[in-house]
N, C-alpha and C. Protein backbone atom coordinates (compact mmCIF):
# COMPACT_ATOMS: atom_id res chain seq x y z
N UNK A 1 0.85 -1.18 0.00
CA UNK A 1 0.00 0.00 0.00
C UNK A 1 0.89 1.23 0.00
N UNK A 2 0.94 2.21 -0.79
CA UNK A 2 1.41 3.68 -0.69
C UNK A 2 0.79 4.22 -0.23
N UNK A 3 1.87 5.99 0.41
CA UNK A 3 1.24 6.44 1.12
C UNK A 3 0.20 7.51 -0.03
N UNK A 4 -0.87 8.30 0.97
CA UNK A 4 -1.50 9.32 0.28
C UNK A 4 -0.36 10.57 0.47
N UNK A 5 -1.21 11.55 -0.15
CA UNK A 5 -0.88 13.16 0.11
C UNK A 5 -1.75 13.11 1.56
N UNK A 6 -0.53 13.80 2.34
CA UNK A 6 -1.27 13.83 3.92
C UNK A 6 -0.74 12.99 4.74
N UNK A 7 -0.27 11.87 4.59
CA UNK A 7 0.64 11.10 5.17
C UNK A 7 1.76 11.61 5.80
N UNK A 8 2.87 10.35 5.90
CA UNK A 8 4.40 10.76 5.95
C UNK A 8 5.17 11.65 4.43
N UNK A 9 4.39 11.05 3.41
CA UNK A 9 5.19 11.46 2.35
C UNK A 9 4.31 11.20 0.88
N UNK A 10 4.42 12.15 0.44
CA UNK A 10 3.25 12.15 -0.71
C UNK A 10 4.04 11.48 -2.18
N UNK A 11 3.54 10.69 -2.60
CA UNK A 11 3.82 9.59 -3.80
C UNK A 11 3.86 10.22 -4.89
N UNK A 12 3.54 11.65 -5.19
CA UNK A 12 3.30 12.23 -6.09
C UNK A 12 4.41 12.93 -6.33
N UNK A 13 4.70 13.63 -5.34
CA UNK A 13 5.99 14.45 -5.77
C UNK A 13 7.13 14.06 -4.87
N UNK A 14 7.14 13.32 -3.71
CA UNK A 14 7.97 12.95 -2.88
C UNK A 14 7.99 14.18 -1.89
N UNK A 15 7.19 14.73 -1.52
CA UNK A 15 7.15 15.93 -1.09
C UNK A 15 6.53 15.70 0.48
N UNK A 16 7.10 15.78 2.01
CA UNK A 16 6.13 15.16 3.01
C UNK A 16 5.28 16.80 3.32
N UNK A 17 4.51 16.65 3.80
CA UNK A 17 3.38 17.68 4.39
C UNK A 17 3.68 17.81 5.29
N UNK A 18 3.90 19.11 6.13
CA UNK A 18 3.70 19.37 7.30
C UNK A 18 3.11 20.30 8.38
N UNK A 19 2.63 19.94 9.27
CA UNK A 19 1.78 20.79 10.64
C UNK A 19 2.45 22.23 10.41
N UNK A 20 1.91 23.39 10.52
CA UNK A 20 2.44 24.64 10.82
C UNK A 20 1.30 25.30 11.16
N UNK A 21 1.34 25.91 12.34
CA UNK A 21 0.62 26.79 12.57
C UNK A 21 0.38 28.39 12.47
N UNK A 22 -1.00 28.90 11.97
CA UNK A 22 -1.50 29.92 11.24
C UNK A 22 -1.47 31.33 12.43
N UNK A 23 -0.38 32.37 11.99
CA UNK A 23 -0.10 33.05 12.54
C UNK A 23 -1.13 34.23 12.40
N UNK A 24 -1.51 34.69 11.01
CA UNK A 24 -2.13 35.70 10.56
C UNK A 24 -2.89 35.35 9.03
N UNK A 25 -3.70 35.78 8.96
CA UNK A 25 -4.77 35.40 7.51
C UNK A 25 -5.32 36.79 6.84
N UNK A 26 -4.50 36.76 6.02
CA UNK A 26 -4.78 37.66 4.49
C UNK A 26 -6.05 37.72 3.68
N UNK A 27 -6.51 38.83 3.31
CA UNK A 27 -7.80 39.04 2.76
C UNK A 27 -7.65 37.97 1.36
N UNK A 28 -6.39 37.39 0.79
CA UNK A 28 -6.44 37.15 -0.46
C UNK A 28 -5.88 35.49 -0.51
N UNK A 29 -6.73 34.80 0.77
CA UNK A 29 -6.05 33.80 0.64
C UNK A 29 -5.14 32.75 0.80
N UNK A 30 -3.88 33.78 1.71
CA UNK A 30 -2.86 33.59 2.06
C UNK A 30 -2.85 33.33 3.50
N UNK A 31 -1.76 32.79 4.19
CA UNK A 31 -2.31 33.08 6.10
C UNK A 31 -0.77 32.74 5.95
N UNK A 32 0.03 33.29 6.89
CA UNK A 32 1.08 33.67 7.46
C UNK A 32 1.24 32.67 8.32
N UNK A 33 2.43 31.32 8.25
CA UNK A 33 2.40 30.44 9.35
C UNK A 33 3.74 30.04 9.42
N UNK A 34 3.58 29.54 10.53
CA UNK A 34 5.70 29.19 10.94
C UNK A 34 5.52 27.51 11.30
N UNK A 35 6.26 26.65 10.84
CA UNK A 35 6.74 25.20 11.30
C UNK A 35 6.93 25.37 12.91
N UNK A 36 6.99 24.32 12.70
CA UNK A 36 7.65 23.60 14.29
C UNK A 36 9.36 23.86 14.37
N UNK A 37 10.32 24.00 13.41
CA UNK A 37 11.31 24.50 13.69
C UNK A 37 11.37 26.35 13.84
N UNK A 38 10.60 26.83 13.44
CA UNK A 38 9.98 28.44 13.88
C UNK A 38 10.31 29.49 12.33
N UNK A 39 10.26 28.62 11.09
CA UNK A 39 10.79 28.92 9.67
C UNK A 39 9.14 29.54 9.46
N UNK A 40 9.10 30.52 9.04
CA UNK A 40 7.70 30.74 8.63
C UNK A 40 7.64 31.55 6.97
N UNK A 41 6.64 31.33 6.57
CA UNK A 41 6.03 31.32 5.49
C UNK A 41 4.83 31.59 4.72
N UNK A 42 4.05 32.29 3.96
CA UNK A 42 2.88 32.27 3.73
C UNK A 42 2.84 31.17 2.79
N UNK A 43 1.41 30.46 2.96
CA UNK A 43 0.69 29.56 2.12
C UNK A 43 -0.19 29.64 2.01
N UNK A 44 -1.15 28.94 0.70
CA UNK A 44 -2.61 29.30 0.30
C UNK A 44 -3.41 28.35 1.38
N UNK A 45 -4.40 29.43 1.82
CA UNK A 45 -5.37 28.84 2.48
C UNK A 45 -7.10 28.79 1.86
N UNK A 46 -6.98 28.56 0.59
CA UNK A 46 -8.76 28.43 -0.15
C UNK A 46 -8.57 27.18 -0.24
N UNK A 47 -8.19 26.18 -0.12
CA UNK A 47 -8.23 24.51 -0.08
C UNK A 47 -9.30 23.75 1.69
N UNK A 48 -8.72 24.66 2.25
CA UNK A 48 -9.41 24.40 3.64
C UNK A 48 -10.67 25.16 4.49
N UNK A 49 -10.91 26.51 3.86
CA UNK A 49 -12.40 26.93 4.22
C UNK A 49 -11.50 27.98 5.06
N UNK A 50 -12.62 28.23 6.06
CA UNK A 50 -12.34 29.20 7.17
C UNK A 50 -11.30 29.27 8.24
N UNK A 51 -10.28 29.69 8.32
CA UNK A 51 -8.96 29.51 9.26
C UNK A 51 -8.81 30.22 9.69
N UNK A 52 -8.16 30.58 11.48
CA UNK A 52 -7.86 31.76 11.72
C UNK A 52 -6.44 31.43 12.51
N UNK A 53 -6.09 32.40 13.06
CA UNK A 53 -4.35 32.76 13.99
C UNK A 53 -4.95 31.68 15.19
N UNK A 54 -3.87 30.78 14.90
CA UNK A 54 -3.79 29.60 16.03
C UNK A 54 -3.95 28.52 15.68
N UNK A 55 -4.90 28.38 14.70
CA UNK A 55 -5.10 27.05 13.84
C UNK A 55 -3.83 26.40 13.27
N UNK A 56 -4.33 25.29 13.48
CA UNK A 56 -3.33 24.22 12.80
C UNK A 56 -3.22 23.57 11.61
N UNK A 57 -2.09 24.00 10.55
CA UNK A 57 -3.08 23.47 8.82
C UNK A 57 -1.67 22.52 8.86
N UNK A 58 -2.21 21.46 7.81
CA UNK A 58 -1.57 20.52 7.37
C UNK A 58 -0.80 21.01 6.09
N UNK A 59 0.48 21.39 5.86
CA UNK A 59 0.76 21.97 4.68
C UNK A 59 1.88 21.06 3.39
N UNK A 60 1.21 20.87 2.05
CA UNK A 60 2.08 20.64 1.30
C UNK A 60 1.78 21.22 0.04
N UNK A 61 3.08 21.44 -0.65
CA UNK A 61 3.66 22.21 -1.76
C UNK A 61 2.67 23.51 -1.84
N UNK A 62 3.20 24.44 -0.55
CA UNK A 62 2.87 25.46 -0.44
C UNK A 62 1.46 25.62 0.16
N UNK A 63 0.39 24.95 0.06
CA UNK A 63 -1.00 24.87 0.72
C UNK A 63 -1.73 23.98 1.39
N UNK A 64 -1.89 24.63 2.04
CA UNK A 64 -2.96 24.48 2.88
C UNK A 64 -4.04 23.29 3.05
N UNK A 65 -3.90 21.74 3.07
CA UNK A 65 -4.53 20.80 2.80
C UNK A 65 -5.34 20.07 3.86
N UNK A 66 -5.29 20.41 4.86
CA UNK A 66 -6.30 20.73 6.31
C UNK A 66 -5.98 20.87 7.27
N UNK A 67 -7.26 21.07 8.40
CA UNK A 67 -6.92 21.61 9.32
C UNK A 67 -6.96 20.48 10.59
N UNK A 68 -5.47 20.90 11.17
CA UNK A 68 -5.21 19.41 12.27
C UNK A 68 -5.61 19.87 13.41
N UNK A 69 -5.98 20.89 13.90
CA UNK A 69 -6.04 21.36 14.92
C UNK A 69 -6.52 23.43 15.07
N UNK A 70 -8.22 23.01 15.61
CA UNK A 70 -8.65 24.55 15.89
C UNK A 70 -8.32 25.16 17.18
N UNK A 71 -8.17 26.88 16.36
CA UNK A 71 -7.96 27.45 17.76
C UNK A 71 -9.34 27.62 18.31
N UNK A 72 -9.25 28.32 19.52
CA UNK A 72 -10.36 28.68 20.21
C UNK A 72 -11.20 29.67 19.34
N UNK A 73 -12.35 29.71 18.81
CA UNK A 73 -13.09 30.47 18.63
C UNK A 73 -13.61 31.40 19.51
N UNK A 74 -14.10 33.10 19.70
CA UNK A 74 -14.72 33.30 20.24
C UNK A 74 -16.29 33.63 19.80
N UNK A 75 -16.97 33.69 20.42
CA UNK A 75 -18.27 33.97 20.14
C UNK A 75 -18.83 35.42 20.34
């Protein structure tokens, strides 16, 4: 069995995905997020819906492919 996109490592491009969390979110798409080593980056976020600063997106080849973990919403 291979893996998917989303896995350890995507079969498609050899490319693995990874957790980074969403620092700031751009009117156009974009959201401002840093890895777990603290490297940050913007990536597209229209693949995953509604995201905000704190959220956790799953990221490969540049976007945004879901969300592993919400922040607190307020109401």
């Amino acid at each position: 069995m291979t893996a998917a996109c989303g896995s350890e490592q995507c079969v498609t491009c050899s490319d693995g995905a990874r957790p980074m969390q969403v620092l700031a979110v751009a009117p156009s798409a974009l959201a401002r997020c840093v890895d777990e080593d603290g490297v940050a980056s913007h990536v597209m976020i229209d693949l995953v819906g509604d995201v905000i600063a704190g959220d956790v997106v799953l990221v490969h080849a540049g976007t945004a492919i879901a969300v592993t973990k919400r922040a607190e919403r307020v109401r």
